[in-house]
PDB file of N, CA and C in Angstrom:
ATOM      1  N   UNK A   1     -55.935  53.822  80.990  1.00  0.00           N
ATOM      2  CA  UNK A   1     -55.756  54.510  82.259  1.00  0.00           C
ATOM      3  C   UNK A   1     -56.980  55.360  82.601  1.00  0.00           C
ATOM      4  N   UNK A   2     -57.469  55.761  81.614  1.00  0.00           N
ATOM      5  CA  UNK A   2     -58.882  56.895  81.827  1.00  0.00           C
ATOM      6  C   UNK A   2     -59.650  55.849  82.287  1.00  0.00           C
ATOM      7  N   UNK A   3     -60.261  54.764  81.855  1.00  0.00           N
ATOM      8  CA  UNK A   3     -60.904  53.897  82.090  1.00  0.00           C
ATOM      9  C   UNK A   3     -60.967  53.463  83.487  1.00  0.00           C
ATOM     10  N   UNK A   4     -59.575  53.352  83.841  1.00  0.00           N
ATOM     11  CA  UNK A   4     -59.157  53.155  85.543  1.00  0.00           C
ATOM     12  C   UNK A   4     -59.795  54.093  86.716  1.00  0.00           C
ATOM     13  N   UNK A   5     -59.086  54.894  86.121  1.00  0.00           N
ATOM     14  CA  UNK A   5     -59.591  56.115  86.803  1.00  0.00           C
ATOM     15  C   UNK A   5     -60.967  56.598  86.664  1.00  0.00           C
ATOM     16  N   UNK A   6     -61.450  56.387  85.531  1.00  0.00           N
ATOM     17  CA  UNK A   6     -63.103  56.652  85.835  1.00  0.00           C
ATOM     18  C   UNK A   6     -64.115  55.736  86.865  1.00  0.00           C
ATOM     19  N   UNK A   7     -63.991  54.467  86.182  1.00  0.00           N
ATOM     20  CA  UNK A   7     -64.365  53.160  87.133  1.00  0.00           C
ATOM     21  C   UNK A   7     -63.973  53.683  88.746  1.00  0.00           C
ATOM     22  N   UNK A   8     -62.626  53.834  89.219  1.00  0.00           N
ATOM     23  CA  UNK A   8     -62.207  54.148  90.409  1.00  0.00           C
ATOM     24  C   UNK A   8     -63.252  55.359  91.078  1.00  0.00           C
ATOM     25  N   UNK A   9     -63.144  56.799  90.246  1.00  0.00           N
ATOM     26  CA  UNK A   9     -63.855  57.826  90.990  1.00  0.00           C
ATOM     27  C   UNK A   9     -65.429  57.369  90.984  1.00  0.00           C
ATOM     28  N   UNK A  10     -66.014  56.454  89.757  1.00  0.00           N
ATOM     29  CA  UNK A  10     -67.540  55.807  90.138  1.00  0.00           C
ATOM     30  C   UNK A  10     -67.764  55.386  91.633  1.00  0.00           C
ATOM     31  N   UNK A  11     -66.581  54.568  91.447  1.00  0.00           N
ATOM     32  CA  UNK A  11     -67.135  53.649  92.716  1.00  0.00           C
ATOM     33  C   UNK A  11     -67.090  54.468  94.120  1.00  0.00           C
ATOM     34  N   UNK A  12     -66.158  55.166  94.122  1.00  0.00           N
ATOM     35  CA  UNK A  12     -65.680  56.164  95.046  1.00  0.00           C
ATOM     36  C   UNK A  12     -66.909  57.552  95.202  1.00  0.00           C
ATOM     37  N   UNK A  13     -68.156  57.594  94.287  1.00  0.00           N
ATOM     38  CA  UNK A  13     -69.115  58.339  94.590  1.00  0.00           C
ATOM     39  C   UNK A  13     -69.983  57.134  94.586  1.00  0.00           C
ATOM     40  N   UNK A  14     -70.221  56.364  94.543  1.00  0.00           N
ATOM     41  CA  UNK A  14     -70.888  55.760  95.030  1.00  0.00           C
ATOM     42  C   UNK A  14     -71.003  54.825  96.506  1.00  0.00           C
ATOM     43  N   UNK A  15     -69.501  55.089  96.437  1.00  0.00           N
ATOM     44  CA  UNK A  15     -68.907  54.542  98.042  1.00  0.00           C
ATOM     45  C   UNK A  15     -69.640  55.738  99.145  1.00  0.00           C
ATOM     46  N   UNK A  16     -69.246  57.123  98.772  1.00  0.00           N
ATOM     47  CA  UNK A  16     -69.687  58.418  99.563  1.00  0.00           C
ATOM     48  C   UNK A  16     -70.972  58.335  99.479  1.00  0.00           C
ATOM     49  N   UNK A  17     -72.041  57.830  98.225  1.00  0.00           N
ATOM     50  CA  UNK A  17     -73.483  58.236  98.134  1.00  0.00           C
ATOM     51  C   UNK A  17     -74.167  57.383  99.069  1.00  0.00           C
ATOM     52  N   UNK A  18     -73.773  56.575  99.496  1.00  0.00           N
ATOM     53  CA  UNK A  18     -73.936  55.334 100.352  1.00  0.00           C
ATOM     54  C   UNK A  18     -73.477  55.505 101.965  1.00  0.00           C
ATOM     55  N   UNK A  19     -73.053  56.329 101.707  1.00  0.00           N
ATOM     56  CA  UNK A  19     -72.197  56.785 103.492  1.00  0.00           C
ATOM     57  C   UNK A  19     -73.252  58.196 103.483  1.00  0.00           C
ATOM     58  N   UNK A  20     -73.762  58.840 102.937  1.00  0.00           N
ATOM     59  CA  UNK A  20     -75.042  59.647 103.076  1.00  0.00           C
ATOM     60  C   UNK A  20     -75.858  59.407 103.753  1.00  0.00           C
ATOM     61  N   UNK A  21     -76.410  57.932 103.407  1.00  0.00           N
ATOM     62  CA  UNK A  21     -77.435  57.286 103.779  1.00  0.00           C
ATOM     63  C   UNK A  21     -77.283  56.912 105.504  1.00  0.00           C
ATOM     64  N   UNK A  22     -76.154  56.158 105.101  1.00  0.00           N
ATOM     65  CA  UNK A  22     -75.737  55.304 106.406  1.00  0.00           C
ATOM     66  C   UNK A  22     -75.393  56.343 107.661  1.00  0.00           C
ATOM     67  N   UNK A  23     -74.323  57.165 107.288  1.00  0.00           N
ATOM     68  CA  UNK A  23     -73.945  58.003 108.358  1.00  0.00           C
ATOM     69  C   UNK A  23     -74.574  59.689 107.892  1.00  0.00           C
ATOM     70  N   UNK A  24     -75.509  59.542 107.942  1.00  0.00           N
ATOM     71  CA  UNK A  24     -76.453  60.976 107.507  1.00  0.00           C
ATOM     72  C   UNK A  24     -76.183  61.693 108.693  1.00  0.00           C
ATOM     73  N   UNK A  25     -76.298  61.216 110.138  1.00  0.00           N
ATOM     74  CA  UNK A  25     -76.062  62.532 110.814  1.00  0.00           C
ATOM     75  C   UNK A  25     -74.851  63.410 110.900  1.00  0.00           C
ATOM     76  N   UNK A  26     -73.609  62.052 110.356  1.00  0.00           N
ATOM     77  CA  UNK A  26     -72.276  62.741 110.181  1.00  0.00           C
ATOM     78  C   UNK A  26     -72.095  63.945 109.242  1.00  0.00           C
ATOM     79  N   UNK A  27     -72.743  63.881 108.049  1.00  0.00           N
ATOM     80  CA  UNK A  27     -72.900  64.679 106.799  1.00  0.00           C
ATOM     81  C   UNK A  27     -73.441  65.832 107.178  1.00  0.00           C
ATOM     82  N   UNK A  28     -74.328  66.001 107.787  1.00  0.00           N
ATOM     83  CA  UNK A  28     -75.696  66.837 108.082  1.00  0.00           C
ATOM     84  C   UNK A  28     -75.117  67.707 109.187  1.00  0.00           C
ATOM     85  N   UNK A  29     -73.932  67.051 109.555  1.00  0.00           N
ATOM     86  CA  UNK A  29     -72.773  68.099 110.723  1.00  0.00           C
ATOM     87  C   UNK A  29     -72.272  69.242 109.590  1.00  0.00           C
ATOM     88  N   UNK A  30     -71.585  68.595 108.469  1.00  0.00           N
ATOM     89  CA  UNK A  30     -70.879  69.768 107.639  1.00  0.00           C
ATOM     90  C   UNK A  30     -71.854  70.799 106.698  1.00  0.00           C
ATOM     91  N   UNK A  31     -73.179  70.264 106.896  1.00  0.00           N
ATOM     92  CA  UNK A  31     -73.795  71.391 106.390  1.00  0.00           C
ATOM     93  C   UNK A  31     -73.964  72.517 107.217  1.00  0.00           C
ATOM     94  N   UNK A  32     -73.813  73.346 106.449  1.00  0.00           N
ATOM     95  CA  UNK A  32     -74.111  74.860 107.475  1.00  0.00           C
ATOM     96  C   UNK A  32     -75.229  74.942 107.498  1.00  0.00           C
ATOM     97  N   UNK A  33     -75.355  75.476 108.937  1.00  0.00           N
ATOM     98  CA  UNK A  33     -76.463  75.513 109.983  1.00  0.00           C
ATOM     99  C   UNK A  33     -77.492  76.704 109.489  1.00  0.00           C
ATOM    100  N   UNK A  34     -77.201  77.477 108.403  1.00  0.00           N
ATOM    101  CA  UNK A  34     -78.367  78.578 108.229  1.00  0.00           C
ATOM    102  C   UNK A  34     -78.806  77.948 107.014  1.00  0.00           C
ATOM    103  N   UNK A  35     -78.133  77.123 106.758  1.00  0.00           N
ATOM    104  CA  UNK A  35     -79.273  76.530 104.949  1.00  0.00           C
ATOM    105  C   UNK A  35     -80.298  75.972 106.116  1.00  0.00           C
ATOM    106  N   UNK A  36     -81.661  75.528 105.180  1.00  0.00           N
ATOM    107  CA  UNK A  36     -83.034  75.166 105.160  1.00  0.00           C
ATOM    108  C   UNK A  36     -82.471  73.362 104.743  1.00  0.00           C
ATOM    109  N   UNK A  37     -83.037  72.929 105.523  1.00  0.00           N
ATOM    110  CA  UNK A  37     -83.696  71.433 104.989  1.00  0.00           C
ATOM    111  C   UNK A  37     -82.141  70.316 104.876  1.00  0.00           C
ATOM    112  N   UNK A  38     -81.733  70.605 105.950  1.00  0.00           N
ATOM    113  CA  UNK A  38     -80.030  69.986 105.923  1.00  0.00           C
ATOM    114  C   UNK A  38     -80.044  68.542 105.834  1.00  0.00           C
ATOM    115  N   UNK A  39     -80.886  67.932 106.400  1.00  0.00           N
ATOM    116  CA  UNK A  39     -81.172  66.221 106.103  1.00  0.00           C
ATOM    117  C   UNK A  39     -81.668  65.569 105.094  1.00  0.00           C
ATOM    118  N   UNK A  40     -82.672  66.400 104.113  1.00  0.00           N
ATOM    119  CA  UNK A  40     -83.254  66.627 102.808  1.00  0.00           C
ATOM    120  C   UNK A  40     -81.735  67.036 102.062  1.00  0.00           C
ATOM    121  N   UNK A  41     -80.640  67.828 102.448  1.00  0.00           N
ATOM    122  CA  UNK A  41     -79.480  67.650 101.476  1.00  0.00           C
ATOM    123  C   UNK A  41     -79.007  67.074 101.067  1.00  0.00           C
ATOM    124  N   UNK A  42     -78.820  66.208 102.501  1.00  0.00           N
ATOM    125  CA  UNK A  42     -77.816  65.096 102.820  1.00  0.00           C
ATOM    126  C   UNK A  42     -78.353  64.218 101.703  1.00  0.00           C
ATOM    127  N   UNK A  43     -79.580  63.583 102.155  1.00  0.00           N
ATOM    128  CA  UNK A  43     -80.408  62.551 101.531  1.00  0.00           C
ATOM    129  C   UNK A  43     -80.330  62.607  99.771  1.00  0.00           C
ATOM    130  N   UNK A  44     -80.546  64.149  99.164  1.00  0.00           N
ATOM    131  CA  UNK A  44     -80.808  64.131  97.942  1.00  0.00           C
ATOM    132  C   UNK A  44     -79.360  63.739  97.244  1.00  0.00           C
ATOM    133  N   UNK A  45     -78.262  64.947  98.196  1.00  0.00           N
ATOM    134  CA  UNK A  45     -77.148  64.647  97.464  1.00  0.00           C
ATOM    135  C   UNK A  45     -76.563  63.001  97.172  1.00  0.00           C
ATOM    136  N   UNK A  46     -76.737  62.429  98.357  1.00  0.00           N
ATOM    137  CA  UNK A  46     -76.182  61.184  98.382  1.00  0.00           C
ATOM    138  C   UNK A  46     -77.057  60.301  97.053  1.00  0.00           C
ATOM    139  N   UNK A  47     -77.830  60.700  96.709  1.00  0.00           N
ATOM    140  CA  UNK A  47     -78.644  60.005  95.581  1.00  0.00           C
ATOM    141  C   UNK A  47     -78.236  60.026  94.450  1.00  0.00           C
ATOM    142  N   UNK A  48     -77.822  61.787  94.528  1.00  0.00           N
ATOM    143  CA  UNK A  48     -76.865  62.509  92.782  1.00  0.00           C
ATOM    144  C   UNK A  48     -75.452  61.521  93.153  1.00  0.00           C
ATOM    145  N   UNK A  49     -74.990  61.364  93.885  1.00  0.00           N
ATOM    146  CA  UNK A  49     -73.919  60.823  93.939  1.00  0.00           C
ATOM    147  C   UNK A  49     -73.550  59.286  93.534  1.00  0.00           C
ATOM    148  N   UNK A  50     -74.808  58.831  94.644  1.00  0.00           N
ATOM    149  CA  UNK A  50     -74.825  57.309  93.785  1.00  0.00           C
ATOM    150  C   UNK A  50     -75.030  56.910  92.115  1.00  0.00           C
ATOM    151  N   UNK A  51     -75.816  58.361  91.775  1.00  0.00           N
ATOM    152  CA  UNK A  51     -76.513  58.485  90.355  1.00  0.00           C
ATOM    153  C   UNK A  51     -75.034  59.093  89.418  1.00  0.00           C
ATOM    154  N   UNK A  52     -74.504  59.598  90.120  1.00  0.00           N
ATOM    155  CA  UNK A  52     -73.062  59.917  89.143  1.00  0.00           C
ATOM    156  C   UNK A  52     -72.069  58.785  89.561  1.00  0.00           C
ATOM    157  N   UNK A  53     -72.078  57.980  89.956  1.00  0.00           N
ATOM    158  CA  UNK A  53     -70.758  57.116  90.322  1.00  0.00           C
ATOM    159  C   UNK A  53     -71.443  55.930  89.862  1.00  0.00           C
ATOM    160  N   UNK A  54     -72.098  55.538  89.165  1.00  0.00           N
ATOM    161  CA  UNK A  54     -73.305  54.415  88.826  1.00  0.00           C
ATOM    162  C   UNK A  54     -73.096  55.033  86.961  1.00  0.00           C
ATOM    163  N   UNK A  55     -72.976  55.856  86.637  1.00  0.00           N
ATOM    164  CA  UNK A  55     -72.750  56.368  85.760  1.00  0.00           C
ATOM    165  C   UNK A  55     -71.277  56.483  84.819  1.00  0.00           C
ATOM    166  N   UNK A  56     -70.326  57.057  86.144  1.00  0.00           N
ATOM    167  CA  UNK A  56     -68.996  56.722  85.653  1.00  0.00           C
ATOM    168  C   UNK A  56     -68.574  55.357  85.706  1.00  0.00           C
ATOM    169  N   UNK A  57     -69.612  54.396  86.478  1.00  0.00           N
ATOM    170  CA  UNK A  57     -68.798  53.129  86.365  1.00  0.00           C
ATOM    171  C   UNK A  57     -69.245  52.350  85.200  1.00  0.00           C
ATOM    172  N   UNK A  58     -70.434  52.591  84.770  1.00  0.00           N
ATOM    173  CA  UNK A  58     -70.518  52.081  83.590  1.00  0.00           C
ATOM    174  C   UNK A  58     -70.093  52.457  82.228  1.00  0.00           C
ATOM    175  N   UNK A  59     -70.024  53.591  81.920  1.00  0.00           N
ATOM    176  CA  UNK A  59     -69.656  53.901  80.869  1.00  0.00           C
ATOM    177  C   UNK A  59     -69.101  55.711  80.692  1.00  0.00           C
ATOM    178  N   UNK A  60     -68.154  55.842  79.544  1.00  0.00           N
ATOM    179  CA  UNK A  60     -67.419  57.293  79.871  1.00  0.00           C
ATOM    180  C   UNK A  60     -68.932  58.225  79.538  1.00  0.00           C
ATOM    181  N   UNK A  61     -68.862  59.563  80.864  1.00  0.00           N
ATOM    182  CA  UNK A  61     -69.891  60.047  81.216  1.00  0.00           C
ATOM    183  C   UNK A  61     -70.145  61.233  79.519  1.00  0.00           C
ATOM    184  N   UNK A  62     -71.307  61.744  79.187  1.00  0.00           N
ATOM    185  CA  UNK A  62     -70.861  62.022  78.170  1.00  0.00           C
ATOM    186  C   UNK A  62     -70.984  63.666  78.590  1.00  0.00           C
ATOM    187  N   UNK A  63     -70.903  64.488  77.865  1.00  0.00           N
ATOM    188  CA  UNK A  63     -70.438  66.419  78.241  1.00  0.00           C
ATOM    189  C   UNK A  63     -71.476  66.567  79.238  1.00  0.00           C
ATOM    190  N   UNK A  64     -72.702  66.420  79.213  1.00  0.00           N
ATOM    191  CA  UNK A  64     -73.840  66.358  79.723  1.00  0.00           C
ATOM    192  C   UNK A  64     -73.914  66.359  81.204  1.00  0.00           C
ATOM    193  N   UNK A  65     -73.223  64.607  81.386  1.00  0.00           N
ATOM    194  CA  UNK A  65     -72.833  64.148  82.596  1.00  0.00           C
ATOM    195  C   UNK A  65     -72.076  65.215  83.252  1.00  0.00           C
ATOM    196  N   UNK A  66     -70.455  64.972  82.630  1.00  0.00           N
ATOM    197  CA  UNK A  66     -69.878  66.090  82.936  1.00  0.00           C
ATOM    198  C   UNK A  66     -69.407  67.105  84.067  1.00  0.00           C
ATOM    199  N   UNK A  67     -70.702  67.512  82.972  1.00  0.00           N
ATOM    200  CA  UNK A  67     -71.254  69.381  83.424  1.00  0.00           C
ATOM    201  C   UNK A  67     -71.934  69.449  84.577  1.00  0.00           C
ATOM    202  N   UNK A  68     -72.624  68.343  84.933  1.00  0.00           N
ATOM    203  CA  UNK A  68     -73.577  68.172  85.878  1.00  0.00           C
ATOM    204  C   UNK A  68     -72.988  67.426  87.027  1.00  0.00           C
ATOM    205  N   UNK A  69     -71.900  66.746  86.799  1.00  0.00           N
ATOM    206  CA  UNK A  69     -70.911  66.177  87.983  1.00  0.00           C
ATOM    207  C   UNK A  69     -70.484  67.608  88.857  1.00  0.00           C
ATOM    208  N   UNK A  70     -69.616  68.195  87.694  1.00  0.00           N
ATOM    209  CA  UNK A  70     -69.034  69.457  88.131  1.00  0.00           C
ATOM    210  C   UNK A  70     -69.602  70.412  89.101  1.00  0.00           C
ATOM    211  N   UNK A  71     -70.947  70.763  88.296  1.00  0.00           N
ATOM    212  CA  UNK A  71     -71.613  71.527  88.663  1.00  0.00           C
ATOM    213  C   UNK A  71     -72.008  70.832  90.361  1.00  0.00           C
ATOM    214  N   UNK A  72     -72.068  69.586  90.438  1.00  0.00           N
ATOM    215  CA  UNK A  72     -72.773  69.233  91.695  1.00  0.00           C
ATOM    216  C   UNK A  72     -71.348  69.514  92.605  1.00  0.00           C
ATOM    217  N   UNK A  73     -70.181  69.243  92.318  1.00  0.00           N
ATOM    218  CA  UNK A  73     -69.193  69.632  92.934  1.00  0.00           C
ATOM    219  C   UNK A  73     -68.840  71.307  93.355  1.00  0.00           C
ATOM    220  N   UNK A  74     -69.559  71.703  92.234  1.00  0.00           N
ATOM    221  CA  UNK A  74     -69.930  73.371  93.125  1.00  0.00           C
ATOM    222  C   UNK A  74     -70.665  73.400  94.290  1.00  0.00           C
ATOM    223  N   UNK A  75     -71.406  72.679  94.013  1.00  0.00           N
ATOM    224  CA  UNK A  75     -72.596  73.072  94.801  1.00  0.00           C
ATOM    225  C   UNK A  75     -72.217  72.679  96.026  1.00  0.00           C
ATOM    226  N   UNK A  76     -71.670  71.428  96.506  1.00  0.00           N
ATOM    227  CA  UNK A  76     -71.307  70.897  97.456  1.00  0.00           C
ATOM    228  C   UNK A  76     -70.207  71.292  98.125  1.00  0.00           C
ATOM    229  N   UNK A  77     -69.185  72.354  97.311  1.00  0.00           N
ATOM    230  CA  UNK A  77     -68.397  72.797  98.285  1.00  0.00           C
ATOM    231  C   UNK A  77     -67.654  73.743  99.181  1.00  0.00           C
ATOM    232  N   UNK A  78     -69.350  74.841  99.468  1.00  0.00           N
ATOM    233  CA  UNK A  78     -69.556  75.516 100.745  1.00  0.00           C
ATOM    234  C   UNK A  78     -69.638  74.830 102.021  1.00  0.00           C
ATOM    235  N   UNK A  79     -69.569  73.299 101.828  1.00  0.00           N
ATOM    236  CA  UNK A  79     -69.784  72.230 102.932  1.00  0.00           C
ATOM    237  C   UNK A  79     -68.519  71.929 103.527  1.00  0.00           C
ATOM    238  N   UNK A  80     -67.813  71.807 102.181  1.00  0.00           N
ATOM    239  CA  UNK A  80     -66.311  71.819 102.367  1.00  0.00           C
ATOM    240  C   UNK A  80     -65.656  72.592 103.199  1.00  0.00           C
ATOM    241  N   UNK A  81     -65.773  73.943 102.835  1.00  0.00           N
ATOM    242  CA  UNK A  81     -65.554  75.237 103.441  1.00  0.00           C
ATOM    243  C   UNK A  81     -65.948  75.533 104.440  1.00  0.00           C
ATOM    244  N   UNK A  82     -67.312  75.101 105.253  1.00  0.00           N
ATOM    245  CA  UNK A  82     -67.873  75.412 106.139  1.00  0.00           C
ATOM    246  C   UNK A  82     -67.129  74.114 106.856  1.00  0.00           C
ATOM    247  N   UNK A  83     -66.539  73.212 106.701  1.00  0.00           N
ATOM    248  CA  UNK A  83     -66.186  71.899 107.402  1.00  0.00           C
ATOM    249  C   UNK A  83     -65.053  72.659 108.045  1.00  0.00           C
ATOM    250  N   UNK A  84     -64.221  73.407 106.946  1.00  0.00           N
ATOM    251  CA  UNK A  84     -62.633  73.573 107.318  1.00  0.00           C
ATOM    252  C   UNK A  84     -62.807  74.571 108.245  1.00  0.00           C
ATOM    253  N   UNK A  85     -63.285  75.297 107.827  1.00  0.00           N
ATOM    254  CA  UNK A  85     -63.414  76.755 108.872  1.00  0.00           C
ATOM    255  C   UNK A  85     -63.843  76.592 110.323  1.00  0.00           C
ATOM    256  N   UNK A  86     -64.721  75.094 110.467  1.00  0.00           N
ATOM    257  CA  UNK A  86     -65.450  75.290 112.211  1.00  0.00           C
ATOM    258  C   UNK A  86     -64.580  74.010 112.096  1.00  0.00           C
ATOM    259  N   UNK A  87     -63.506  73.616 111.601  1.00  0.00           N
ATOM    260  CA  UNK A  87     -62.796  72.092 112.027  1.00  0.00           C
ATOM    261  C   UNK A  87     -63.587  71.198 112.661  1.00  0.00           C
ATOM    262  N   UNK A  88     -64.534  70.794 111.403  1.00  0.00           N
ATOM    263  CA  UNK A  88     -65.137  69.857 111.781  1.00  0.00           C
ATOM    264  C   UNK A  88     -64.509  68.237 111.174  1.00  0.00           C
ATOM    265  N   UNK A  89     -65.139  67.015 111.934  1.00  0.00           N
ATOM    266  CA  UNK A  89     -64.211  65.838 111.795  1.00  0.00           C
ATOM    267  C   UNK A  89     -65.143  65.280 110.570  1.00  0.00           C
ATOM    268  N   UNK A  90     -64.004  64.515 109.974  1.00  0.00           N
ATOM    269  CA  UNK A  90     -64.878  63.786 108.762  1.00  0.00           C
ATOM    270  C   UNK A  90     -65.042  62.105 109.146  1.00  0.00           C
ATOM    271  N   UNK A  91     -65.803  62.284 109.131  1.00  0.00           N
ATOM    272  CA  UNK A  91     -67.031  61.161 109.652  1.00  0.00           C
ATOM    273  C   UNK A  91     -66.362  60.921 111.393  1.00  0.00           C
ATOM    274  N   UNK A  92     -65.632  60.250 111.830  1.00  0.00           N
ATOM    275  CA  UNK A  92     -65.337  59.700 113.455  1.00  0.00           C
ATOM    276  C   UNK A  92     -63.976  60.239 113.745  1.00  0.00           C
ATOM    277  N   UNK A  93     -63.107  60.634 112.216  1.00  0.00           N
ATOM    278  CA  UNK A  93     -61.900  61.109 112.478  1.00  0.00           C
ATOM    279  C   UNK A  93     -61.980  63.059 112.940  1.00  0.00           C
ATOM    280  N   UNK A  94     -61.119  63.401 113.666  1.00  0.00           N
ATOM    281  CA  UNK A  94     -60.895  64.508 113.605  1.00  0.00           C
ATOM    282  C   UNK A  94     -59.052  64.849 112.681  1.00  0.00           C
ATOM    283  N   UNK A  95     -59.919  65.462 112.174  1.00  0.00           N
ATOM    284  CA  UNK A  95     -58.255  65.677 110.670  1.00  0.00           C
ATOM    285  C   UNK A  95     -57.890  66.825 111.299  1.00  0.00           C
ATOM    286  N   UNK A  96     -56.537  67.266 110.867  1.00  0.00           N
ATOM    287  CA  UNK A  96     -55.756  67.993 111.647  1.00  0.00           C
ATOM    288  C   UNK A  96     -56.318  69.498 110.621  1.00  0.00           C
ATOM    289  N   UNK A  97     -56.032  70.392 110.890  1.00  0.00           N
ATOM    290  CA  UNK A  97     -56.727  72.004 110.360  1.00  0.00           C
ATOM    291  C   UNK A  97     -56.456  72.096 108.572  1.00  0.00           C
ATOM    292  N   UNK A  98     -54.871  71.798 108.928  1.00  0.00           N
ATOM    293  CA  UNK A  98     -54.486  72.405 107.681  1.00  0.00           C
ATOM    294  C   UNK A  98     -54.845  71.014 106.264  1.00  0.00           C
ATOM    295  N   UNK A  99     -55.127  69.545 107.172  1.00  0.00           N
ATOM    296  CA  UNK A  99     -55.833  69.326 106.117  1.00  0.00           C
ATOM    297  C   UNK A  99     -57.455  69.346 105.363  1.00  0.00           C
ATOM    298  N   UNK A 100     -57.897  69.933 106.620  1.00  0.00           N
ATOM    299  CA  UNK A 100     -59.410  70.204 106.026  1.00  0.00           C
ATOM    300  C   UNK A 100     -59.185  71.393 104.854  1.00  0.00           C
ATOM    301  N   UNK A 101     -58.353  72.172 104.926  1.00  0.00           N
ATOM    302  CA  UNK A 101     -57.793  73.407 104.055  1.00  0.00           C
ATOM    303  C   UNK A 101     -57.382  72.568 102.707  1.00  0.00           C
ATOM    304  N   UNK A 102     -56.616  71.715 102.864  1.00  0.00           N
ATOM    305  CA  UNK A 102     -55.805  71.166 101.737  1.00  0.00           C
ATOM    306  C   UNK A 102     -56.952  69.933 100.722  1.00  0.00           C
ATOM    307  N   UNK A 103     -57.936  69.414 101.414  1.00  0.00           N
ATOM    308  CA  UNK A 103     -59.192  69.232 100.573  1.00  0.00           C
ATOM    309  C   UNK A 103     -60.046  70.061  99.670  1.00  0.00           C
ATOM    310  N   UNK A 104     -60.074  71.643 100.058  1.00  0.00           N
ATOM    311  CA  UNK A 104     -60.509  72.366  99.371  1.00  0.00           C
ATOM    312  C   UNK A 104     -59.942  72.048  97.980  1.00  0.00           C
ATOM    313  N   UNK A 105     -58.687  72.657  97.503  1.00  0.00           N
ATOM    314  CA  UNK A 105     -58.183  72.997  96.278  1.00  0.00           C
ATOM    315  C   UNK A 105     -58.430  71.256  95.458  1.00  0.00           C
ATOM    316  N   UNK A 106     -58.554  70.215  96.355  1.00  0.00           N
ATOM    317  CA  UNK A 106     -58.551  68.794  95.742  1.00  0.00           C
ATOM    318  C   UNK A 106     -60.245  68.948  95.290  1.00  0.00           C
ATOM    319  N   UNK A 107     -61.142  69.474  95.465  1.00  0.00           N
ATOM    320  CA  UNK A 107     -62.461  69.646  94.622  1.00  0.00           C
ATOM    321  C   UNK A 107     -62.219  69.808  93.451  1.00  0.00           C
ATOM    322  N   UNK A 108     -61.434  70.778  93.284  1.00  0.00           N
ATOM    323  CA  UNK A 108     -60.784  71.622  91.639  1.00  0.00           C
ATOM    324  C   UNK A 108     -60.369  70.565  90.455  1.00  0.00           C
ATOM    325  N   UNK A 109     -59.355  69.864  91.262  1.00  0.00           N
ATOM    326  CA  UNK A 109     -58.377  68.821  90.940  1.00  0.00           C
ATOM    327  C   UNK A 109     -59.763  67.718  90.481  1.00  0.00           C
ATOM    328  N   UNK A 110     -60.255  67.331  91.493  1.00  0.00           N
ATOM    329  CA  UNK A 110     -61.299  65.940  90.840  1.00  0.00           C
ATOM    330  C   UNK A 110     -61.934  66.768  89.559  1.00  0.00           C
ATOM    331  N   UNK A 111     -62.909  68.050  89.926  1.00  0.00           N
ATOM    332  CA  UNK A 111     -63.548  68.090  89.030  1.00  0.00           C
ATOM    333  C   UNK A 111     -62.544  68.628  87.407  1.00  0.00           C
ATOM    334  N   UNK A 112     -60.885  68.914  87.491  1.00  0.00           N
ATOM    335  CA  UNK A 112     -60.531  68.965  86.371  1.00  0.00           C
ATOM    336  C   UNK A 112     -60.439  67.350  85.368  1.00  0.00           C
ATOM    337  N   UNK A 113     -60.375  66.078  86.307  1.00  0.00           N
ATOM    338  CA  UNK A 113     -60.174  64.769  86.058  1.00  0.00           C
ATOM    339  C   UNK A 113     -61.012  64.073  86.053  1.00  0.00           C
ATOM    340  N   UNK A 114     -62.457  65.272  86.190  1.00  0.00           N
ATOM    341  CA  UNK A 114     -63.772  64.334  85.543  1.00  0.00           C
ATOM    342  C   UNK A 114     -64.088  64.866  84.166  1.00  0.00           C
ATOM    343  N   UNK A 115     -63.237  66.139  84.430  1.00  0.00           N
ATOM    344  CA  UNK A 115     -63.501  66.756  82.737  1.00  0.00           C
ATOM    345  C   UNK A 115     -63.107  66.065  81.507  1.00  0.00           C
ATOM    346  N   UNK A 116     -62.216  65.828  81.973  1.00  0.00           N
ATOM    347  CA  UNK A 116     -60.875  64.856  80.825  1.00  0.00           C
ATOM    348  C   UNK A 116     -60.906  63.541  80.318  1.00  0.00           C
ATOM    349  N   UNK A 117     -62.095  63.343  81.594  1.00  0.00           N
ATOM    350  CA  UNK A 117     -62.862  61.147  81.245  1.00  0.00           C
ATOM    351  C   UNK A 117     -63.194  61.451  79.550  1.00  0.00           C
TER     352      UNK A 117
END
């Protein structure tokens, strides 16, 4: 089942690291507007992403990985926050308020079920 689920969340950052690329101006909406270099985010993150989901799909990530998944899931989710707060739409959809809210606490949740791979 770990196996499932790892393979699954790989592909699934690598599905998103790839929608970086493609729909960059969509992404580059949920960054907040006072960071520096918001298309340079977009761009790098989507790279860590393909580079961690390229990772979980091949093989279980080791503490290293991890730490550094996690950690990128910090990093990324003032974007989150800044999405929910100006209700912004994720990618063409506009989501209703309280679920841009209810994605927050699901950051927590992935990154406790990347701990556990």
């Amino acid at each position: 089942m770990k196996q499932f689920i790892r393979i699954l969340l790989g592909i699934g950052f690598v599905g998103i690291g790839i929608l970086h690329f493609v729909k960059e101006r969509q992404f580059r909406n949920i960054v907040p507007h006072y960071l520096p270099l918001r298309k340079t985010a977009v761009l790098v993150t989507g790279v860590f992403e393909i580079l961690f989901g390229i990772i979980m799909t091949i093989k279980r990530p080791s503490e290293f990985w991890k730490k550094s998944i996690n950690a990128f899931l910090i990093a990324v989710f003032p974007a989150n926050i800044y999405m929910a707060r100006k209700k912004l739409p994720l990618g063409d959809k506009q989501l209703p308020t309280w679920v841009l809210y209810a994605r927050l606490p699901m950051q927590f949740i992935l990154m406790r079920m990347i701990s556990k791979l």
